[in-house]
N, C-alpha and C. Protein backbone atom coordinates (compact mmCIF):
# COMPACT_ATOMS: atom_id res chain seq x y z
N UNK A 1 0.82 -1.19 0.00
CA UNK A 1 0.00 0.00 0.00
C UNK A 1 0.87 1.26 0.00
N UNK A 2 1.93 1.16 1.06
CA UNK A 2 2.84 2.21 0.94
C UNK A 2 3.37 2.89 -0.46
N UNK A 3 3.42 1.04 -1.03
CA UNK A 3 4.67 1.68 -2.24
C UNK A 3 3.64 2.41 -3.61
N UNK A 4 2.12 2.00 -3.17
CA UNK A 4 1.11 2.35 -3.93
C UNK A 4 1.29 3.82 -4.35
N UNK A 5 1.63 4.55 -2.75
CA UNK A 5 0.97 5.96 -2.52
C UNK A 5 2.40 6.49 -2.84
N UNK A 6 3.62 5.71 -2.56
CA UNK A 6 4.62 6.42 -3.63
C UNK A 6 4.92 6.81 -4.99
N UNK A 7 4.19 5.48 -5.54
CA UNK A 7 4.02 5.65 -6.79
C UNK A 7 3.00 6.83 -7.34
N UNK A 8 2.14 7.17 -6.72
CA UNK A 8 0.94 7.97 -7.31
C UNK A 8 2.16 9.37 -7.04
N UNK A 9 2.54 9.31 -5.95
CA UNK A 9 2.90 11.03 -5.60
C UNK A 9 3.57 11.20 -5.96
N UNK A 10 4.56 10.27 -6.46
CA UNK A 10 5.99 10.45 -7.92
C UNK A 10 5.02 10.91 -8.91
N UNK A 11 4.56 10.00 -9.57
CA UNK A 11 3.88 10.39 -10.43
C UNK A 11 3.11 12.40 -10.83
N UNK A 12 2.55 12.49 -9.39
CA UNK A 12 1.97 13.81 -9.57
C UNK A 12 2.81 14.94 -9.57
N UNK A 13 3.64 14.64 -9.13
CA UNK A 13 5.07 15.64 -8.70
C UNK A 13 5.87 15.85 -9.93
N UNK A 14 6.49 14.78 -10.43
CA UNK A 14 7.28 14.43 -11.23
C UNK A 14 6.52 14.31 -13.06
N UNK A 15 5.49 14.22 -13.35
CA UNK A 15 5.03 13.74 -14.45
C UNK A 15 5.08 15.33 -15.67
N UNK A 16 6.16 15.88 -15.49
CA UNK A 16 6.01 17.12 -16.26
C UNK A 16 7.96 17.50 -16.89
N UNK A 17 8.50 16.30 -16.02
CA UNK A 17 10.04 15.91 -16.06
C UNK A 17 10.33 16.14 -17.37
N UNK A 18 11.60 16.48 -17.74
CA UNK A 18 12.10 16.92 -19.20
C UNK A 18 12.67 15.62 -19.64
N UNK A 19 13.32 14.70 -18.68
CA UNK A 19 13.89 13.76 -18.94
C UNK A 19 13.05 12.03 -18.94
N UNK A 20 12.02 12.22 -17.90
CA UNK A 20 11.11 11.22 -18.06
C UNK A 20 9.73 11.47 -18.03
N UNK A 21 9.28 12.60 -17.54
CA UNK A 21 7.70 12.61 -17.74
C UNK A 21 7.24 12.61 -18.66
N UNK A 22 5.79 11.79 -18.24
CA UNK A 22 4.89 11.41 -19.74
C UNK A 22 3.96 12.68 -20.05
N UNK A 23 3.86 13.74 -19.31
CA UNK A 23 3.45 15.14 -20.12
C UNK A 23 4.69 15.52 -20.46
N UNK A 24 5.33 16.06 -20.43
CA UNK A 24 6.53 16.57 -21.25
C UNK A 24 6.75 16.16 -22.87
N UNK A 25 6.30 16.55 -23.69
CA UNK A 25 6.08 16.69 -24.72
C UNK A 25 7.44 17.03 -25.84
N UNK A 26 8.20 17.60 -25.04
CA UNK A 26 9.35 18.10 -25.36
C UNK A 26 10.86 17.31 -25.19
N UNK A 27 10.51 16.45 -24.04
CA UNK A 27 11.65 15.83 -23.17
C UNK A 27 11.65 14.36 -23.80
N UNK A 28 12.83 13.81 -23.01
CA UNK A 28 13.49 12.59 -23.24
C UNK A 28 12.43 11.50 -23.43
N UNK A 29 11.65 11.14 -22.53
CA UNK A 29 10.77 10.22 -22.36
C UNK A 29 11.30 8.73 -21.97
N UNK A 30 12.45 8.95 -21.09
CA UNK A 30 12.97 7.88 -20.95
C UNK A 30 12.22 7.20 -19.45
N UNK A 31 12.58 6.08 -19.21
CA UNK A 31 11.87 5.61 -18.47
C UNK A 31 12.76 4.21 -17.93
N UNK A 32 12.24 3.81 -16.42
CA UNK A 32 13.07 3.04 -15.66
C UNK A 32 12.52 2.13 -14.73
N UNK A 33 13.18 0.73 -14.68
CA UNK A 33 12.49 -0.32 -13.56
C UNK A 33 13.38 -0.47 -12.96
N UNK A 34 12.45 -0.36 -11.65
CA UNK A 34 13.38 -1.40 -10.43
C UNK A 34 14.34 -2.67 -10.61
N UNK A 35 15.23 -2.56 -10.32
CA UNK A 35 15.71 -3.68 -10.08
C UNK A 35 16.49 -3.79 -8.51
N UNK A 36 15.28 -4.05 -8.11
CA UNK A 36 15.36 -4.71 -6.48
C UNK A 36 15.84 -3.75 -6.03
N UNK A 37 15.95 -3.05 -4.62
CA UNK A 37 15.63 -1.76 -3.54
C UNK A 37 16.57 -0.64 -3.98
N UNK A 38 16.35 0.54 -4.56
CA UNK A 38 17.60 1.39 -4.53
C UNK A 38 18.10 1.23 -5.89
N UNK A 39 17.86 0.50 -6.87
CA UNK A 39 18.81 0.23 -7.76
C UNK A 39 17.81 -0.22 -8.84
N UNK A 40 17.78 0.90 -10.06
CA UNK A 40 17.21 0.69 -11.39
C UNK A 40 17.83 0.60 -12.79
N UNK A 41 17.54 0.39 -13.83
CA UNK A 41 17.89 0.07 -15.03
C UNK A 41 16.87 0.79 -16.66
N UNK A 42 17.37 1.68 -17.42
CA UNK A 42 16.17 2.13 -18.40
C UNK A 42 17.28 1.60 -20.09
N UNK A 43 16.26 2.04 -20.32
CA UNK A 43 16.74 1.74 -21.71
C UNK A 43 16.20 2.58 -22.74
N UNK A 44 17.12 3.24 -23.02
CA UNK A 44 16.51 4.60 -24.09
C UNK A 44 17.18 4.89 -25.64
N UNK A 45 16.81 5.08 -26.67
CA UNK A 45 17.15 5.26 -27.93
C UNK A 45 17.33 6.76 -28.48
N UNK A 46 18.50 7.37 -28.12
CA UNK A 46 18.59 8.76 -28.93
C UNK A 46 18.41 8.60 -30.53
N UNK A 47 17.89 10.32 -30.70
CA UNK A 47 18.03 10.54 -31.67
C UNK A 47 18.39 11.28 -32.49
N UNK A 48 18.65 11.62 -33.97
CA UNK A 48 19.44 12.85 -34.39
C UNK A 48 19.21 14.36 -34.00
N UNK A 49 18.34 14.62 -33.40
CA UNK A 49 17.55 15.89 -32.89
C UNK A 49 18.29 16.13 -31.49
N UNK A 50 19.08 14.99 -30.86
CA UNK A 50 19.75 14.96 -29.28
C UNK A 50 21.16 15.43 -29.76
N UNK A 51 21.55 15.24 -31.08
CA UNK A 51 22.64 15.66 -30.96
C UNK A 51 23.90 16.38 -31.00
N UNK A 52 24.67 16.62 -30.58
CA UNK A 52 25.88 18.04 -29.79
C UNK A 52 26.80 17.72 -31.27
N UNK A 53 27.60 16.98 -31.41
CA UNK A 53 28.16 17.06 -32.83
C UNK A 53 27.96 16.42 -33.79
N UNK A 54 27.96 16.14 -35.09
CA UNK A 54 27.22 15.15 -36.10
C UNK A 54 27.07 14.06 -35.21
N UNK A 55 25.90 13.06 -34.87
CA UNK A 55 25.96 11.71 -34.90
C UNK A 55 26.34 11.22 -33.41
N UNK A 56 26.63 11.93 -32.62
CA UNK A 56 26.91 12.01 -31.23
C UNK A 56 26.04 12.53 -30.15
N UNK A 57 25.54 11.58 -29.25
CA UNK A 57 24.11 12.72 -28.31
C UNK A 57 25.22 13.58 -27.83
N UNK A 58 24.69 14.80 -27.33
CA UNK A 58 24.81 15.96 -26.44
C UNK A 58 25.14 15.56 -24.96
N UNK A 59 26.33 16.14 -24.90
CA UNK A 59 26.56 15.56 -23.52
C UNK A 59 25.76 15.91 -21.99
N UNK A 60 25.27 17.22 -22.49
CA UNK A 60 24.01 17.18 -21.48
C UNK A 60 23.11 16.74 -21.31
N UNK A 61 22.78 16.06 -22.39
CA UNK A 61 21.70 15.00 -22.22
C UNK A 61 22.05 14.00 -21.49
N UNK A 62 23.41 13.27 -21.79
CA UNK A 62 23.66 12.20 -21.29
C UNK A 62 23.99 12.84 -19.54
N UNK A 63 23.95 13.72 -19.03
CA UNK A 63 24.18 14.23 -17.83
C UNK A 63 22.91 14.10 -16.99
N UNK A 64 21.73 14.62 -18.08
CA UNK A 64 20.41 14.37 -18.07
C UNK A 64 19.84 12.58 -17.48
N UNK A 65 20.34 11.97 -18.39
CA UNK A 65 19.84 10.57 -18.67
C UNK A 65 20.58 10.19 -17.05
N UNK A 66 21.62 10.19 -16.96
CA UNK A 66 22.53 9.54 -15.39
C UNK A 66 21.63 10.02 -14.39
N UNK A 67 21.55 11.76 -14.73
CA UNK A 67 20.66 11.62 -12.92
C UNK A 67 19.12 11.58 -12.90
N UNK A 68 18.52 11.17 -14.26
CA UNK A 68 17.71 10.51 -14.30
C UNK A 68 17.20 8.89 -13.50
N UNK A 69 18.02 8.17 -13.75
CA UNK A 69 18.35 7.22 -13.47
C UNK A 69 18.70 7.12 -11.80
N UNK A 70 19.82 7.99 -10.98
CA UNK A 70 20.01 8.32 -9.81
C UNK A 70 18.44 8.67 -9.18
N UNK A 71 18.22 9.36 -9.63
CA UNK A 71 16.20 10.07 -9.04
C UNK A 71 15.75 8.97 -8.78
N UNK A 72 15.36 8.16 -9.86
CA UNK A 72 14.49 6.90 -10.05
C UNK A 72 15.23 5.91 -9.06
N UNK A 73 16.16 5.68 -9.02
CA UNK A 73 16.84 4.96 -8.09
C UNK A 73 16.19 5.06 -6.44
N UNK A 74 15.63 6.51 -6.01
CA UNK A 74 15.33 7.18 -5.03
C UNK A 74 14.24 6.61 -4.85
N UNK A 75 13.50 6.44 -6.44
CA UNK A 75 11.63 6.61 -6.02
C UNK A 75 11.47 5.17 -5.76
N UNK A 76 12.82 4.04 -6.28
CA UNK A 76 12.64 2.60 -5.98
C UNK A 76 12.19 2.40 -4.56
N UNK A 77 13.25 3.07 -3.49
CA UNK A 77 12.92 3.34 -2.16
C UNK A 77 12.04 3.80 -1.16
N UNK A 78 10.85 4.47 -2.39
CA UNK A 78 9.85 5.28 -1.61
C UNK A 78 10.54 6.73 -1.24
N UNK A 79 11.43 7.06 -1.81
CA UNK A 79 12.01 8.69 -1.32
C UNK A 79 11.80 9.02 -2.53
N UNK A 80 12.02 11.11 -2.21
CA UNK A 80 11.94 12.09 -3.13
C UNK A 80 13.33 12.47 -2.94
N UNK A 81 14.12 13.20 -3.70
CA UNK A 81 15.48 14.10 -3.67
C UNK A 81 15.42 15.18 -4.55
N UNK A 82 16.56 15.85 -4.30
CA UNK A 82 16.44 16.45 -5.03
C UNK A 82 18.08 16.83 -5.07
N UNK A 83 18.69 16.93 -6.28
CA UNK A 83 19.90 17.01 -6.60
C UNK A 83 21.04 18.32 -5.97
N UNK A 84 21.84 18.06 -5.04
CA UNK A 84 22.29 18.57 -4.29
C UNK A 84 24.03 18.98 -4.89
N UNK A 85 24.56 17.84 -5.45
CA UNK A 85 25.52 18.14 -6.34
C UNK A 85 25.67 16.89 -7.44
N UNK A 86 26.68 17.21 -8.06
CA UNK A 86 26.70 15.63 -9.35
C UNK A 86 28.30 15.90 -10.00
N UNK A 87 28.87 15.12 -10.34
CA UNK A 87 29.89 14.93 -11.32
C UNK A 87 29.69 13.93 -12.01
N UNK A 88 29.69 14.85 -13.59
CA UNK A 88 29.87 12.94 -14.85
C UNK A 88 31.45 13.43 -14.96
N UNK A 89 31.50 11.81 -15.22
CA UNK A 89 33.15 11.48 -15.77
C UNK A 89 32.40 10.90 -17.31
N UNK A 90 32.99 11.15 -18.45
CA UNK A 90 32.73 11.38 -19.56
C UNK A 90 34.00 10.29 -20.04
N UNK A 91 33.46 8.65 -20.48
CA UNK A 91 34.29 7.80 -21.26
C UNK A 91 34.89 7.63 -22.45
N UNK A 92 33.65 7.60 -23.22
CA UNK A 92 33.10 7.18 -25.05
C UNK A 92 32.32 8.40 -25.18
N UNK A 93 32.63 8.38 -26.45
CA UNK A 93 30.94 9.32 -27.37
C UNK A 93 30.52 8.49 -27.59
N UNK A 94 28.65 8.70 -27.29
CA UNK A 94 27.65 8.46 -26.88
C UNK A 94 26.94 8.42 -28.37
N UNK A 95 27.07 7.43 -29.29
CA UNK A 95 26.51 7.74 -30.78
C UNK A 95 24.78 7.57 -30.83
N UNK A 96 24.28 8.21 -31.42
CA UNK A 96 22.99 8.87 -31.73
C UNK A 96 22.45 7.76 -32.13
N UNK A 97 23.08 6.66 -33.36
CA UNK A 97 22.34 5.18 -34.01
C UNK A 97 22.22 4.27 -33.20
N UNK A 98 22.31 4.17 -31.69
CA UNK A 98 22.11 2.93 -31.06
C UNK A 98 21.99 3.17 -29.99
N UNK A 99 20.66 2.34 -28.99
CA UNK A 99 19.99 2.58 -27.93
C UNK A 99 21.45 2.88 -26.62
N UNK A 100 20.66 3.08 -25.98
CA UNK A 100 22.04 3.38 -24.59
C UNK A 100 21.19 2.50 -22.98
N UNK A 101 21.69 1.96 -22.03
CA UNK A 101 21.30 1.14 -21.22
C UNK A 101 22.01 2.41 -19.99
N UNK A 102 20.95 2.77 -19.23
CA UNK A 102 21.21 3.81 -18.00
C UNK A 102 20.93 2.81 -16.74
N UNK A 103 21.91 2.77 -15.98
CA UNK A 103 21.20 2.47 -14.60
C UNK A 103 22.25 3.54 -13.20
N UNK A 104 20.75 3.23 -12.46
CA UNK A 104 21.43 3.85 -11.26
C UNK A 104 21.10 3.24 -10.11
N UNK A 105 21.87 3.51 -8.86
CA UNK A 105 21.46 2.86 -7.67
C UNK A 105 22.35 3.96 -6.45
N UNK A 106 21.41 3.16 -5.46
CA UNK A 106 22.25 3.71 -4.03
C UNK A 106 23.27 3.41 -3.62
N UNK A 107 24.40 4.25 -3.31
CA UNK A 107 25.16 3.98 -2.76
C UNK A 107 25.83 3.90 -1.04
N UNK A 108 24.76 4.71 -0.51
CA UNK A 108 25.08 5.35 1.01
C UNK A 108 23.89 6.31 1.03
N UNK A 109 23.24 6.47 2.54
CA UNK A 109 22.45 7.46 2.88
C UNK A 109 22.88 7.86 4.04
N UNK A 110 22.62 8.79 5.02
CA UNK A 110 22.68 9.48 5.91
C UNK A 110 21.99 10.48 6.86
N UNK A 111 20.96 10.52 7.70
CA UNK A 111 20.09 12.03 7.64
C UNK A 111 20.22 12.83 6.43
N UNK A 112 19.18 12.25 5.39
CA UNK A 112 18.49 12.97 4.71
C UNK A 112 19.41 12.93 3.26
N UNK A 113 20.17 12.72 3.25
CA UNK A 113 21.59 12.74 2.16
C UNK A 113 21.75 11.16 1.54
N UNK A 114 21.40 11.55 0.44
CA UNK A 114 21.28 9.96 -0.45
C UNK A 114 22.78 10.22 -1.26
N UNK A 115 23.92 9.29 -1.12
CA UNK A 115 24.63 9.58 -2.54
C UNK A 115 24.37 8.07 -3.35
N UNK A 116 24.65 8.82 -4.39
CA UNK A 116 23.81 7.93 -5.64
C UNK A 116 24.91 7.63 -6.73
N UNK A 117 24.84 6.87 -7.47
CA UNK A 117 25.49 6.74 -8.69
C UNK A 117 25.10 5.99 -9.95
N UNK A 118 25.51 6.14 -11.15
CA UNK A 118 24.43 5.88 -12.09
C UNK A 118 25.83 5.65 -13.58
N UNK A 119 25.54 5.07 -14.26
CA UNK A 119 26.11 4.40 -15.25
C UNK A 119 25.48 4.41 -16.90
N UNK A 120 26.33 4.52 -17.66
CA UNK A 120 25.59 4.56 -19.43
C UNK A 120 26.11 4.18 -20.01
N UNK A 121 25.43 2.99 -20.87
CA UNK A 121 26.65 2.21 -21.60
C UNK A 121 25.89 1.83 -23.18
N UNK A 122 26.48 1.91 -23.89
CA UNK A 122 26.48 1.43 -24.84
C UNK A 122 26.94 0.31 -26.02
N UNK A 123 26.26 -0.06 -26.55
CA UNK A 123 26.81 -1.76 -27.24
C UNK A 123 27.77 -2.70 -26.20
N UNK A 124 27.25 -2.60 -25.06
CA UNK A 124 27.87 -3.17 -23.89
C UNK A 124 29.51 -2.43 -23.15
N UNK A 125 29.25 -0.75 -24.37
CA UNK A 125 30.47 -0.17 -23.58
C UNK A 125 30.44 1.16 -22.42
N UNK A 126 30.97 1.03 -20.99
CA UNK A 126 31.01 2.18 -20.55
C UNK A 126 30.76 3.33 -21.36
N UNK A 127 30.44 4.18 -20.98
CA UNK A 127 30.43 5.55 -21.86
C UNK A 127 30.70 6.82 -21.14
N UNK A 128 29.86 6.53 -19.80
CA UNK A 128 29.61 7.59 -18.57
C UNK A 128 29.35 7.19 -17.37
N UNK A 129 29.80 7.75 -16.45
CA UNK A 129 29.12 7.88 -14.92
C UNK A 129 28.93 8.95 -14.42
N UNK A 130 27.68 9.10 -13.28
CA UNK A 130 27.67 9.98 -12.64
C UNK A 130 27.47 9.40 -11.39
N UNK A 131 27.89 10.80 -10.09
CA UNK A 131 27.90 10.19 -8.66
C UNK A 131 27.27 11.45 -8.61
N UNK A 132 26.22 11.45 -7.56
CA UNK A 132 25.55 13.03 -6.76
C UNK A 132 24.73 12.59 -5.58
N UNK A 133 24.60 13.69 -4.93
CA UNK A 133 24.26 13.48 -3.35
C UNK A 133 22.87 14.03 -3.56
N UNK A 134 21.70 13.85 -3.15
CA UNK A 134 20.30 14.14 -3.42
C UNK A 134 20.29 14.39 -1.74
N UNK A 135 19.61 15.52 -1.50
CA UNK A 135 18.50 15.60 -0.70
C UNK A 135 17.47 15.33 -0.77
N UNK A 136 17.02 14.62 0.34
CA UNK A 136 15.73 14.21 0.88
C UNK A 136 14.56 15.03 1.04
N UNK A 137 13.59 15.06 0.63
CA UNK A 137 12.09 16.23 0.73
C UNK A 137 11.04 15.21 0.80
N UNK A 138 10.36 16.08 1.95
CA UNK A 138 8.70 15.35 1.89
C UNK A 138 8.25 16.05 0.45
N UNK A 139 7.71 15.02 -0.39
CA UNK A 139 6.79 15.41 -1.35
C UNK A 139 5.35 15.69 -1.40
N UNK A 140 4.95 15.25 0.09
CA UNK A 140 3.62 15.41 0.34
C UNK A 140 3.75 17.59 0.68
N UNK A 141 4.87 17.82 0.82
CA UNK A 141 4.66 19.38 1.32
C UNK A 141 4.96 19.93 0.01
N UNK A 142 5.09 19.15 -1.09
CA UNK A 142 6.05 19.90 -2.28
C UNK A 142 4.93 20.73 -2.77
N UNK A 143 6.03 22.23 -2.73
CA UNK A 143 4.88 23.69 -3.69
C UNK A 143 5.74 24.18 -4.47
N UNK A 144 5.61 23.82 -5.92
CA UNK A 144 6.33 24.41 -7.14
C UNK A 144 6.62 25.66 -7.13
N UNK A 145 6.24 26.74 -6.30
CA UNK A 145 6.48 28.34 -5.85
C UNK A 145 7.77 28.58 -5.47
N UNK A 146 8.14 27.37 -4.66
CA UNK A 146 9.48 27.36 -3.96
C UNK A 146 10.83 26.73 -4.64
């Protein structure tokens, strides 16, 4: 039941996301499953419209896609965050013709301090990582004003 009412309030909070919400019209539309507590997996297909030099996604996207993946990692748990700091380390270019495999998971929490880390690989090669520390927020108090 719990994980019911997490799911709905991700959902209401979150469903306007550039990188995964399904109103966002504009955005990534990428999307992610659990794989068992803390730790998810998506699978997304760029395209020539994503990309930074001929034939290559944009590396902000792919900055995009990691703490995508880190978030979702959060909502596996029943938590909200919200991105507190991040570093990608940048492997491979990230080519535009073939899907990319994102996952992220927990690494450590603390009062309120999630650090997270998250992975992108392609044709089974590294490409990217990111590590970032999320703060913790009730989402039941969340007011887009603030």
């Amino acid at each position: 039941m719990e994980a019911e009412r997490n799911r709905r309030r991700k959902s209401s909070i979150h469903e306007s996301c550039f990188a995964c919400g399904p109103l966002s019209t504009i955005g990534l539309q990428a999307s992610f499953r659990a794989h068992g507590p803390g730790r998810v997996m998506g699978r997304w297909h760029p395209e020539a419209k994503w990309a930074g030099y001929a034939g290559i996604l944009h590396g902000g996207l792919v900055a995009t896609l990691l703490d995508a993946a880190m978030v979702h990692a959060l909502f596996s748990l029943g938590c909200h965050g919200l991105t507190a700091d991040m570093k990608i380390r940048f492997l491979r270019q990230v080519r535009i013709d073939a899907p990319v495999e994102v996952e992220g998971w927990q690494e450590r929490a603390k009062a309120g301090l999630h650090r997270m880390e998250s992975s992108l690989r392609q044709d089974g090669y590294l490409c990217a990582q990111g590590s970032a520390s999320f703060m913790e927020y009730d989402a039941t108090h969340f007011d887009p004003r603030n």
